[in-house]
N, C-alpha and C. Protein backbone atom coordinates (compact mmCIF):
# COMPACT_ATOMS: atom_id res chain seq x y z
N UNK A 1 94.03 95.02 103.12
CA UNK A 1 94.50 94.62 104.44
C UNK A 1 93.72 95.34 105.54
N UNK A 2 93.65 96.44 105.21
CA UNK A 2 92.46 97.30 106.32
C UNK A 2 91.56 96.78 106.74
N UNK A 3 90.93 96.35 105.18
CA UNK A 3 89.53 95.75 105.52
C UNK A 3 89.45 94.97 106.60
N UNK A 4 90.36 94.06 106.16
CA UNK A 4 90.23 92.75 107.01
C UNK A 4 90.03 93.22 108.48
N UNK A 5 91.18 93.81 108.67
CA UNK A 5 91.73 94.27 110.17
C UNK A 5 90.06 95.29 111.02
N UNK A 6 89.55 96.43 109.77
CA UNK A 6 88.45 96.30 110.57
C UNK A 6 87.45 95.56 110.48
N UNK A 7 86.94 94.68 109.13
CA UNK A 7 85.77 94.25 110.14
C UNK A 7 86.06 93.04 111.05
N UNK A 8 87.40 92.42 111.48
CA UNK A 8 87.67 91.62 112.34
C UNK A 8 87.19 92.76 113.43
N UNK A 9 87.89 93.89 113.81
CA UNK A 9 87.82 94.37 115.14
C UNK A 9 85.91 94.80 115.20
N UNK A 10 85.29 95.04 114.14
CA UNK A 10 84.07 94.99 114.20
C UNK A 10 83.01 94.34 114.52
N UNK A 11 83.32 92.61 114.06
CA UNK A 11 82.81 91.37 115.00
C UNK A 11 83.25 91.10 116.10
N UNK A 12 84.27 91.61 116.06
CA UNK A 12 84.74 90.98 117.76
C UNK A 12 84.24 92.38 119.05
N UNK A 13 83.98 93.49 118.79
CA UNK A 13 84.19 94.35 119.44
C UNK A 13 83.41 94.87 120.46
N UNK A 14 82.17 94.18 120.24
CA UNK A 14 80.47 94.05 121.37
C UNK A 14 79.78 92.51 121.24
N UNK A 15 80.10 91.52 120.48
CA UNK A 15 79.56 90.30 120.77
C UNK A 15 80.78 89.85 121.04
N UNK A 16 80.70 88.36 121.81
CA UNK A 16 81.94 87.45 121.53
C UNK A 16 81.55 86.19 120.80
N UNK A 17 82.03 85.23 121.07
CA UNK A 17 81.38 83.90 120.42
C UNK A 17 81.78 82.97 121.58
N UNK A 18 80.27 82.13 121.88
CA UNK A 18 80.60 81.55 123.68
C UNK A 18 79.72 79.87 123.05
N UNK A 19 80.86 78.84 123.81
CA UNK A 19 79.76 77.68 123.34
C UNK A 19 78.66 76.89 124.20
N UNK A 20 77.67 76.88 123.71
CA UNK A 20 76.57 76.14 124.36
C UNK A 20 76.63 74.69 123.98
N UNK A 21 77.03 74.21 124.63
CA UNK A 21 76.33 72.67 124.41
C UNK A 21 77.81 72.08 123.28
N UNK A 22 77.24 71.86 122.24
CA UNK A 22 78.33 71.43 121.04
C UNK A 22 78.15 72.76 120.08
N UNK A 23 77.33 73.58 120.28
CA UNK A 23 76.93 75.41 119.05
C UNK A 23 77.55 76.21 120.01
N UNK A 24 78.46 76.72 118.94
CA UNK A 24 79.27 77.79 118.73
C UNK A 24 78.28 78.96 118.48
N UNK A 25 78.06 80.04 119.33
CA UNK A 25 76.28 81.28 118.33
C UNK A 25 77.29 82.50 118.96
N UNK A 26 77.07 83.30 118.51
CA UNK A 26 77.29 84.86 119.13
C UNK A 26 76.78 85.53 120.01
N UNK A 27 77.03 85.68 120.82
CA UNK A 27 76.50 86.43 122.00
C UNK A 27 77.11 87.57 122.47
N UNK A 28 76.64 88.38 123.46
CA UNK A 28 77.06 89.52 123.75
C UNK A 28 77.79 89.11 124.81
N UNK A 29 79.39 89.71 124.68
CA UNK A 29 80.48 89.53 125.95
C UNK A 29 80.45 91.24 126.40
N UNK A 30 80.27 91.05 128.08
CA UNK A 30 80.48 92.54 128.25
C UNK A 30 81.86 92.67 128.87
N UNK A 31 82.52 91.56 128.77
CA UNK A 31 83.80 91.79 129.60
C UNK A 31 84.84 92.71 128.97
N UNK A 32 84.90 92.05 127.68
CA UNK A 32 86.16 93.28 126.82
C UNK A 32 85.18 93.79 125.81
N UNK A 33 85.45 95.11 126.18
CA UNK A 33 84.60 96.33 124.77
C UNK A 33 85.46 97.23 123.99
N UNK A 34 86.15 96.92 122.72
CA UNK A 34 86.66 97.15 122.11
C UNK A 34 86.55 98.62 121.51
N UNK A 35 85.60 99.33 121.75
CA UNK A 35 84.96 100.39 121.37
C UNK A 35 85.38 101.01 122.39
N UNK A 36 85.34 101.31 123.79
CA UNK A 36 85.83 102.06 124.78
C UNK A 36 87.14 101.75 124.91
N UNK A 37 88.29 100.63 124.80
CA UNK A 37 89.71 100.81 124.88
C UNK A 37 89.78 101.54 123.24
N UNK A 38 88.65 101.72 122.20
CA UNK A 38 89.35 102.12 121.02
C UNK A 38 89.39 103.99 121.71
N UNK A 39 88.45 104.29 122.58
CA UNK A 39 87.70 105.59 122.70
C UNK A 39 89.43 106.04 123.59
N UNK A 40 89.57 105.23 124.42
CA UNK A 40 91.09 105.42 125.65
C UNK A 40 92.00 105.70 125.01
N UNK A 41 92.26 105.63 123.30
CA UNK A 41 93.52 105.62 122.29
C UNK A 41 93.45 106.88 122.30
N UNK A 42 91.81 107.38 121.90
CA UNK A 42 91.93 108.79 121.45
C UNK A 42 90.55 108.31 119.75
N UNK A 43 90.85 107.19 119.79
CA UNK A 43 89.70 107.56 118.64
C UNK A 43 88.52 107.02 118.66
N UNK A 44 87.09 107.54 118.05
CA UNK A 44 85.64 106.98 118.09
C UNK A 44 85.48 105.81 117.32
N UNK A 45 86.51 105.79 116.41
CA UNK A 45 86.17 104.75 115.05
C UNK A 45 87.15 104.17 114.14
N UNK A 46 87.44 103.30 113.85
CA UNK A 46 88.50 102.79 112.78
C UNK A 46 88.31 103.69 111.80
N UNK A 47 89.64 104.01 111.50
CA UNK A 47 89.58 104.99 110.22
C UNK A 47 91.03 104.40 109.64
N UNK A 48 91.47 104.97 108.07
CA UNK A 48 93.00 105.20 107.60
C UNK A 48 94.10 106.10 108.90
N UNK A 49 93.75 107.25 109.82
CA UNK A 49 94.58 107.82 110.37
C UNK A 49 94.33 106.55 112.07
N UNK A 50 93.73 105.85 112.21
CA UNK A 50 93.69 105.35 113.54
C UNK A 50 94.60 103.98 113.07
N UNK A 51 94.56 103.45 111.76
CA UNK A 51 95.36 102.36 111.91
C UNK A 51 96.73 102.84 111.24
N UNK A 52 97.23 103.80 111.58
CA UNK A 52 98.27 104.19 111.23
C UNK A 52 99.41 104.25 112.77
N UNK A 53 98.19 104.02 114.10
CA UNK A 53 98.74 104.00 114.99
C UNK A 53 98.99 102.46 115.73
N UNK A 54 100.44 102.93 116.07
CA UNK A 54 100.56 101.20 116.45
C UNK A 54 100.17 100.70 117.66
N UNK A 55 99.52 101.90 118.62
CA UNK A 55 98.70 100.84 119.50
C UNK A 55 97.32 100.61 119.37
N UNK A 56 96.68 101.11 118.19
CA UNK A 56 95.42 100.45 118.07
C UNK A 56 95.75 99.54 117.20
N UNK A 57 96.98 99.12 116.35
CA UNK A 57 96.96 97.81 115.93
C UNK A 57 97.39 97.13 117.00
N UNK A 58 98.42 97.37 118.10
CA UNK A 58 98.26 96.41 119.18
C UNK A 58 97.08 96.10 120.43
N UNK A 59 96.11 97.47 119.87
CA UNK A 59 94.96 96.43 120.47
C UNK A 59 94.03 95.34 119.55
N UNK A 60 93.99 95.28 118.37
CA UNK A 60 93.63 94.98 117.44
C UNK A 60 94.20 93.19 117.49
N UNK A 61 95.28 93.86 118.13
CA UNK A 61 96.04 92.27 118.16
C UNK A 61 95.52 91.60 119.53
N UNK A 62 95.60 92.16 120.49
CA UNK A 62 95.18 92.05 121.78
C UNK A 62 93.58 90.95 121.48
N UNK A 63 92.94 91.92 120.84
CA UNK A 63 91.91 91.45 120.63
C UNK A 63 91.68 90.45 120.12
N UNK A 64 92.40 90.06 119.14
CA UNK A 64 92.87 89.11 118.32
C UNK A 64 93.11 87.69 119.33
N UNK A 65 94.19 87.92 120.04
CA UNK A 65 94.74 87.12 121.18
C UNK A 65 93.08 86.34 121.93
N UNK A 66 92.50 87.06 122.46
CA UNK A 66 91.27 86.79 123.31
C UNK A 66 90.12 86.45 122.64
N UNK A 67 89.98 86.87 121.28
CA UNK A 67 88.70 86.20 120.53
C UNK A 67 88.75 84.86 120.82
N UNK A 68 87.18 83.98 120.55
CA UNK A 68 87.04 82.72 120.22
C UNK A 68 86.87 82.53 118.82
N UNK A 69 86.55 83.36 117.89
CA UNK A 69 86.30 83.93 116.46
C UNK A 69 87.23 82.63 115.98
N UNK A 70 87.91 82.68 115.82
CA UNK A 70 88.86 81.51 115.06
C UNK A 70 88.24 80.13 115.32
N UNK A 71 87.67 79.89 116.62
CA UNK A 71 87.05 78.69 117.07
C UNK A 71 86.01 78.09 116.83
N UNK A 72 85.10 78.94 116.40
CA UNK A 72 83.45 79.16 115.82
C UNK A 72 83.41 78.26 114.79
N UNK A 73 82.66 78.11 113.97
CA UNK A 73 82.24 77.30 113.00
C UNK A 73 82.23 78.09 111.87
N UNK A 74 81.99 78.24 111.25
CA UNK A 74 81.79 78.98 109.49
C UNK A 74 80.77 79.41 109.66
N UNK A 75 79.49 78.59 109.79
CA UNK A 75 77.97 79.04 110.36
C UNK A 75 78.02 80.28 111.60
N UNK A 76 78.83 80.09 112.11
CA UNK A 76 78.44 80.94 113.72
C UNK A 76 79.06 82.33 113.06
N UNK A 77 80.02 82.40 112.72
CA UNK A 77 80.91 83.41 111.53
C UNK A 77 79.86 84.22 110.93
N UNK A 78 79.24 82.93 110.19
CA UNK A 78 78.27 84.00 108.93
C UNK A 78 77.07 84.70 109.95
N UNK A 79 76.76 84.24 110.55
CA UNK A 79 75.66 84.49 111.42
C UNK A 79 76.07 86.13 111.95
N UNK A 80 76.98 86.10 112.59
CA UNK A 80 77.87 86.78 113.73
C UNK A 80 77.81 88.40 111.97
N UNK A 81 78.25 88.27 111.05
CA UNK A 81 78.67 89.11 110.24
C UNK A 81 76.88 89.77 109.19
N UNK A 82 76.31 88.21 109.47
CA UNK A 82 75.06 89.11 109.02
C UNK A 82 74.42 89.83 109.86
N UNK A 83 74.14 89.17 111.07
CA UNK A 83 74.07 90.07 112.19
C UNK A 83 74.36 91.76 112.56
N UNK A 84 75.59 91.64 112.26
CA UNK A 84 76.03 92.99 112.36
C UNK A 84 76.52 93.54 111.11
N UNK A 85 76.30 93.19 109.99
CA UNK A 85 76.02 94.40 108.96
C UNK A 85 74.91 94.14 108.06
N UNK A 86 73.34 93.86 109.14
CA UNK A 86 72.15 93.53 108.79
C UNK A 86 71.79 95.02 108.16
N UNK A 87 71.61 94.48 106.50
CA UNK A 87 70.37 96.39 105.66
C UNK A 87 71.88 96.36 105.37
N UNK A 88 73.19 95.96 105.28
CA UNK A 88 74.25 97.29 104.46
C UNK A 88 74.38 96.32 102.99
N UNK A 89 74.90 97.15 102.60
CA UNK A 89 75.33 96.76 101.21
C UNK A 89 76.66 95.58 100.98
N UNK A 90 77.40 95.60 102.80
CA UNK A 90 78.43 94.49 102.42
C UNK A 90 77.72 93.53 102.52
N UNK A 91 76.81 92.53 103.24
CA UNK A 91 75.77 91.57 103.46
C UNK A 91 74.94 91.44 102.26
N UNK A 92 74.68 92.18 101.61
CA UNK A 92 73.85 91.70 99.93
C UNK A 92 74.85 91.00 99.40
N UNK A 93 76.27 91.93 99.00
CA UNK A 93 77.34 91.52 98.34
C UNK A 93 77.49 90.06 98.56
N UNK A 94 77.90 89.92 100.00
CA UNK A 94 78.69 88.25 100.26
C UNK A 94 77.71 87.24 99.94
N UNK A 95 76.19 87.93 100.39
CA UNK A 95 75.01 86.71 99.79
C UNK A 95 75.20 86.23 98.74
N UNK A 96 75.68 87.48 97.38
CA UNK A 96 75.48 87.10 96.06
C UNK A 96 76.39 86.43 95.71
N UNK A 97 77.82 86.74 96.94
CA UNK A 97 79.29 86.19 96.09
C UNK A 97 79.26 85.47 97.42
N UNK A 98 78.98 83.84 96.90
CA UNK A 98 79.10 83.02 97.81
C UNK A 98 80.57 82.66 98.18
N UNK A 99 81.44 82.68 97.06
CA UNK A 99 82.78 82.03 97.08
C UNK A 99 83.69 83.49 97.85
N UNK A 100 83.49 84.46 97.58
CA UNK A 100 84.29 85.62 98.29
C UNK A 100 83.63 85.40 99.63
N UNK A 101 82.33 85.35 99.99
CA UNK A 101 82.21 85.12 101.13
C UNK A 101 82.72 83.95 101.94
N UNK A 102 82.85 82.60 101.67
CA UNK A 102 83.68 82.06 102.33
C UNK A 102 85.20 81.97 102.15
N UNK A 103 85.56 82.24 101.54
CA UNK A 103 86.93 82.87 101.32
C UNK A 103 87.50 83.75 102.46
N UNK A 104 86.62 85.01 102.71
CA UNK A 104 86.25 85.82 104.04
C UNK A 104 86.44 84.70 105.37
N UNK A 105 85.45 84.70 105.47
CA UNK A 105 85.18 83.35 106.65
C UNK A 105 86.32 83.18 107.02
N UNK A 106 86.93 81.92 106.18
CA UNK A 106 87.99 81.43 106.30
C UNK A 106 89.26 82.17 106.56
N UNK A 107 89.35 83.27 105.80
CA UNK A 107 90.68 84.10 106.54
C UNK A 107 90.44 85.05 108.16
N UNK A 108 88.93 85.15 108.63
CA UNK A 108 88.37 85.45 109.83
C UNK A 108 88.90 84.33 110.92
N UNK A 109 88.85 83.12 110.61
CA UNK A 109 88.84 82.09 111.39
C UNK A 109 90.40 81.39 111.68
N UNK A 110 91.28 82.12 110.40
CA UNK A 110 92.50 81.41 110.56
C UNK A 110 93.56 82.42 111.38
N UNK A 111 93.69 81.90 112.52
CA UNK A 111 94.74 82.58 113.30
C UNK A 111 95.67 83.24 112.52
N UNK A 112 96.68 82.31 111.49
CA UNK A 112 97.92 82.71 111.30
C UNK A 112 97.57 83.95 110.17
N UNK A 113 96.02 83.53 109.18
CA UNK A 113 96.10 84.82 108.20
C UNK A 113 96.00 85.82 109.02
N UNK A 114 95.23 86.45 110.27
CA UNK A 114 94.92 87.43 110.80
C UNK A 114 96.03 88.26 111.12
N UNK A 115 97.07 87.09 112.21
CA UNK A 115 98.26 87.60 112.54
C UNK A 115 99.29 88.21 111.33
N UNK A 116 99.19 87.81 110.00
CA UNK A 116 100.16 87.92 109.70
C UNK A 116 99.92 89.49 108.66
N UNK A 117 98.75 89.79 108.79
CA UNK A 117 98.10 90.89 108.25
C UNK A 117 98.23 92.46 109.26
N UNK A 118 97.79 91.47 110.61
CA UNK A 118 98.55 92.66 111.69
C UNK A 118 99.95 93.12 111.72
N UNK A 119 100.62 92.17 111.70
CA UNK A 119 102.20 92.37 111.45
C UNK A 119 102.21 93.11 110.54
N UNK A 120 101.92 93.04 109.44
CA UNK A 120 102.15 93.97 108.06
C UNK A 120 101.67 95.28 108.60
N UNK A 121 100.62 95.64 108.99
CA UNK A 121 100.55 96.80 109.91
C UNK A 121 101.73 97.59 110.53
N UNK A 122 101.80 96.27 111.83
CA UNK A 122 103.00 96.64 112.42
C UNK A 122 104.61 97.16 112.11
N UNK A 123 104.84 96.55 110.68
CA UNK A 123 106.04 96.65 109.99
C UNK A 123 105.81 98.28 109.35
N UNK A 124 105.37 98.95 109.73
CA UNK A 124 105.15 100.66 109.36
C UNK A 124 106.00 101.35 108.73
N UNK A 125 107.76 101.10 108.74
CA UNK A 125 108.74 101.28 107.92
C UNK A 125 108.68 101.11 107.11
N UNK A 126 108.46 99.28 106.89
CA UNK A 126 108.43 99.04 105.78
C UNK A 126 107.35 99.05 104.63
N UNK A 127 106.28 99.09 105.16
CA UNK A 127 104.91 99.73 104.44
C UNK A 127 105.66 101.22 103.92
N UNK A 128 106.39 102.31 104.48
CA UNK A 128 106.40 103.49 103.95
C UNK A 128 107.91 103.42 102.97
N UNK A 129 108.47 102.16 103.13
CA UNK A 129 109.39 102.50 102.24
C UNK A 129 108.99 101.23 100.83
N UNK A 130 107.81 100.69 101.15
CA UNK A 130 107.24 100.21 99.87
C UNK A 130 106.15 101.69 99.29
N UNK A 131 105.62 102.10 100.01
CA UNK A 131 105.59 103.54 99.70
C UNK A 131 106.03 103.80 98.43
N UNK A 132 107.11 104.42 99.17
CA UNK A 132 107.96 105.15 98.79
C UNK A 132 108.70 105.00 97.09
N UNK A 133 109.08 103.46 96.96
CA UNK A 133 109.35 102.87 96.55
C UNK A 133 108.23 102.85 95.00
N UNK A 134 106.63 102.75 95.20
CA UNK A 134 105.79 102.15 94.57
C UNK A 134 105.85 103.94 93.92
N UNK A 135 105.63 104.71 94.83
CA UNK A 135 105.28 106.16 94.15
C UNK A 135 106.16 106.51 92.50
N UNK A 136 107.73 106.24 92.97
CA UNK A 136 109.11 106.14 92.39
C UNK A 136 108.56 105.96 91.40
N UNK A 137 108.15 104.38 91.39
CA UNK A 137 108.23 103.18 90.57
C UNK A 137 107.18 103.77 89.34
N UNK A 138 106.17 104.60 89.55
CA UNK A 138 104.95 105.10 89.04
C UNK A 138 105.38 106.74 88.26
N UNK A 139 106.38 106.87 88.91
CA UNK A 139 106.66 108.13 87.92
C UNK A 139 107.37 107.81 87.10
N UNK A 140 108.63 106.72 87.53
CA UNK A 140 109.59 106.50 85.87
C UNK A 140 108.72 105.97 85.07
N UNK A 141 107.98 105.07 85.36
CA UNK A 141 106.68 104.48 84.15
C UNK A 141 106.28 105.54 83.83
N UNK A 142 105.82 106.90 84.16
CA UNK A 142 105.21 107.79 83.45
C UNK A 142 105.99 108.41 82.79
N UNK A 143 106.77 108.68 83.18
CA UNK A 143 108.27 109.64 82.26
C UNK A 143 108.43 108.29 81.16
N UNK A 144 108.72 107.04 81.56
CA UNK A 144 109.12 106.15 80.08
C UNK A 144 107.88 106.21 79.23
N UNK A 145 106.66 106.07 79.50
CA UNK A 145 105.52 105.76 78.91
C UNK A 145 105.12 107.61 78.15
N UNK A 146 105.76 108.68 78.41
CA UNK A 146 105.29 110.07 78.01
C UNK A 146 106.90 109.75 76.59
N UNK A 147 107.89 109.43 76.95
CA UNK A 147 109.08 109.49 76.41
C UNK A 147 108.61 108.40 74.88
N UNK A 148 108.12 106.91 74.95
CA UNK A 148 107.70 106.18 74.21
C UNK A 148 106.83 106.45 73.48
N UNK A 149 105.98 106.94 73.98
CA UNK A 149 104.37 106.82 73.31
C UNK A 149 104.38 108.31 72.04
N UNK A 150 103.79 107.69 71.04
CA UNK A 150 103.45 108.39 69.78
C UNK A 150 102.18 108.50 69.40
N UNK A 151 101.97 109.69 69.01
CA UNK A 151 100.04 110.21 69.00
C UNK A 151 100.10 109.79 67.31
N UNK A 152 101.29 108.93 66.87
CA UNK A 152 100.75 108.22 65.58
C UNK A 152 100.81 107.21 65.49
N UNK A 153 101.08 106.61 66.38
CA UNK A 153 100.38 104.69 66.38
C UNK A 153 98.99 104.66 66.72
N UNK A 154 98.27 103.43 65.74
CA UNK A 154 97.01 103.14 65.68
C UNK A 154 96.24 102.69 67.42
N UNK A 155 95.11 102.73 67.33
CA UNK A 155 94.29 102.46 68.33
C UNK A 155 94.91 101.20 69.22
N UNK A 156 94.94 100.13 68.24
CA UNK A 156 94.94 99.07 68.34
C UNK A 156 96.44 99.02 69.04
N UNK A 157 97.50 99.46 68.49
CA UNK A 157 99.16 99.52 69.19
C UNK A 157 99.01 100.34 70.25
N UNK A 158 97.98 101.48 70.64
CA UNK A 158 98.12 102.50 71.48
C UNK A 158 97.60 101.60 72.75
N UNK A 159 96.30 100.87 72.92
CA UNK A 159 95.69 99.87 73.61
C UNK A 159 96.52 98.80 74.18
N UNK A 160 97.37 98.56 73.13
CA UNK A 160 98.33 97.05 73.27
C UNK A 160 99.42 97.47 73.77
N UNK A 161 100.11 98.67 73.60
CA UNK A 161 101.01 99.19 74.93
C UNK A 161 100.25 99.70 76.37
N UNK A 162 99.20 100.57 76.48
CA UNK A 162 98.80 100.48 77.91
C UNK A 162 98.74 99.33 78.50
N UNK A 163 98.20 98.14 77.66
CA UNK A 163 97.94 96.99 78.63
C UNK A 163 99.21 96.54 78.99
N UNK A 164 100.23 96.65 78.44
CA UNK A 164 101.50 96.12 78.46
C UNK A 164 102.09 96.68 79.89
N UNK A 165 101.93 97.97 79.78
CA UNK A 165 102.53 99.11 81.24
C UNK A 165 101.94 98.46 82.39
N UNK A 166 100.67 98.51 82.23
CA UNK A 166 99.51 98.28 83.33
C UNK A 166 99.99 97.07 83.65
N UNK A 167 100.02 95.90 82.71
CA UNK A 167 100.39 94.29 83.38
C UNK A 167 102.18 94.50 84.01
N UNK A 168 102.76 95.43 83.52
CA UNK A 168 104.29 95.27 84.09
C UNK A 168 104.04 96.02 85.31
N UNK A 169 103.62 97.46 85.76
CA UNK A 169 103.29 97.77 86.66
C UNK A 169 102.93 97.00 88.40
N UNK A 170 101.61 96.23 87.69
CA UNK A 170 101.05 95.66 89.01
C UNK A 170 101.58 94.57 89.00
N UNK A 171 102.60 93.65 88.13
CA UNK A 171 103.48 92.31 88.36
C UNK A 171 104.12 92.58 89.22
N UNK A 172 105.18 93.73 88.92
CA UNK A 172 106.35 94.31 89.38
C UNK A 172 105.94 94.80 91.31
N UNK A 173 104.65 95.77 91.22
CA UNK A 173 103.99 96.18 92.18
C UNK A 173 103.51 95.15 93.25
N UNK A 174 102.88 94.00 93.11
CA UNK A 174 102.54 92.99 93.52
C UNK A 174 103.60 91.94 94.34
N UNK A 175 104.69 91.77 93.06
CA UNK A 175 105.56 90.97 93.34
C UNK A 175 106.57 91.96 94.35
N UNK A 176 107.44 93.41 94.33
CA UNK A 176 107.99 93.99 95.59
C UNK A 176 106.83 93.80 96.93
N UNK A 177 106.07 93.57 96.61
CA UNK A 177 105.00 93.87 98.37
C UNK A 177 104.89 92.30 98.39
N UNK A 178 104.78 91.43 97.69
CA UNK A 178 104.63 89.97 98.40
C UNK A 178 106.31 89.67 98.93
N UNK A 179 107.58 89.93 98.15
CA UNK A 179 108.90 89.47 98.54
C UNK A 179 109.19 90.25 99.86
N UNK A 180 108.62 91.57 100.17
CA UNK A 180 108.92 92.48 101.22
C UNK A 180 107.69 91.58 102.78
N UNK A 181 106.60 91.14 102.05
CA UNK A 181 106.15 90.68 103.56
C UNK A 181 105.39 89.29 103.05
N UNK A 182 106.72 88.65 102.54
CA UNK A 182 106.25 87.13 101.90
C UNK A 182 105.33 86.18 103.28
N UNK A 183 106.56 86.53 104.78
CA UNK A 183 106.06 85.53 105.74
C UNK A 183 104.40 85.83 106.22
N UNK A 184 104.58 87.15 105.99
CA UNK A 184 102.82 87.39 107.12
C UNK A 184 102.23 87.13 105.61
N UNK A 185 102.13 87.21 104.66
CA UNK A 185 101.08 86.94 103.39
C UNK A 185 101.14 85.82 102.97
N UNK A 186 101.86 85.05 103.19
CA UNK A 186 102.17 83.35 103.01
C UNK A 186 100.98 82.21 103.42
N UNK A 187 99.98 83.00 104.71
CA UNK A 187 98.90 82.17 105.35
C UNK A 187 97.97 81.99 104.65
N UNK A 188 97.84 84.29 104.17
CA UNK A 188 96.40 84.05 103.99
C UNK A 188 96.31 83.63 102.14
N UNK A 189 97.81 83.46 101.46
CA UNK A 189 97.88 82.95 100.00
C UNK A 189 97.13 81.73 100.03
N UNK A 190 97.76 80.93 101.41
CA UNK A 190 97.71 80.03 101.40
C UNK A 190 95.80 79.28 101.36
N UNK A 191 95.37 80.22 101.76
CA UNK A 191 93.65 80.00 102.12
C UNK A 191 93.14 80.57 100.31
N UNK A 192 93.31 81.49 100.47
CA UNK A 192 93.22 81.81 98.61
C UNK A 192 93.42 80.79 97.53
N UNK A 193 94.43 79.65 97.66
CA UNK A 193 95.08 78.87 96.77
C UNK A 193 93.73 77.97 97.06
N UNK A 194 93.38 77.68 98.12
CA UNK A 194 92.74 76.50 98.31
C UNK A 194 91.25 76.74 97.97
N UNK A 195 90.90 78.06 98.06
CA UNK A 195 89.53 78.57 97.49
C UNK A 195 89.67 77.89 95.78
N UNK A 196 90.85 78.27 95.22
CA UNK A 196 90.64 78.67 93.66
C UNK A 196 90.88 76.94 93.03
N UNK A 197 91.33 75.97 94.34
CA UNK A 197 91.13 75.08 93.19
C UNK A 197 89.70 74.23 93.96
């Protein structure tokens, strides 16, 4: 979810996207600079401790609000993202993974996935009492899984119960964090579903 949230505020934050003619291209907006209201918060850079604060996710949203980013084309998108992470290692990646890369795109461009990813942000309680919750959830599995497990079952049974923990774990893990913020994750499922068929 981070991700998303920064490199959205990363494309949007010194170019905008302005249309010429019937092309949608990227250009430089000097009106809103996302980098100096980030500097007015108190911080130089998106980090884990800056989006922990809820008014740089409400500028994040702000920003959100005023982009044309959603309006652009897929082309103007890719352009706009090779552009600005021209030489890094995320730009090789999306070249090679065509389908994650538009997958990307597409949740860049869709209003409601963006919004509903900020919200999850915003819901900060409840992020810490899924927390809270997931930490729990990870120690009784370890206390049941230290209580169960025998250093005399074969390789093969020892293998075939980790996988067992591991798949109940992240079902269980997966499924409390989608029922806790089903509405804001509902958009961008929804763009995912349509990639995979």
């Amino acid at each position: 979810m981070r991700f998303f949230l920064l490199l959205f505020l990363v494309l949007i934050s010194l170019p905008g996207l302005c249309q010429e003619g019937n092309q949608k291209t990227p250009q430089y907006d000097p009106v809103f600079d996302a980098a100096v209201e980030l500097k007015k918060l108190g911080y130089d850079s998106i980090n884990a401790k800056a989006l922990t604060d809820k008014r740089v996710i409400l500028l994040i949203k702000k920003i959100h609000s005023e982009s044309q980013l959603m309006e652009a084309s897929p082309e103007a998108v890719k352009a706009l993202i090779e552009d600005r992470f021209e030489g890094s290692y995320l730009k090789s990646f999306l070249l090679s993974h065509p389908r994650i890369y538009n997958l990307l795109v597409d949740i860049l461009r869709d209003k409601d996935a963006l919004m509903g990813l900020i919200d999850i942000a915003l819901r900060q309680n409840d992020m810490k009492s899924f927390l809270h919750f997931w930490i729990a959830f990870l120690i009784s599995i370890w206390l049941l899984k230290k209580a169960i497990f025998s250093k005399a079952w074969s390789f093969k049974k020892t293998l075939l119960f980790g996988f067992l923990v591991s798949t109940l774990v992240t079902t269980i893990s997966v499924g409390v964090f989608y029922n806790t913020f089903k509405k804001e994750l509902t958009p961008i499922i929804e763009i995912i579903a349509r990639h995979l068929n």
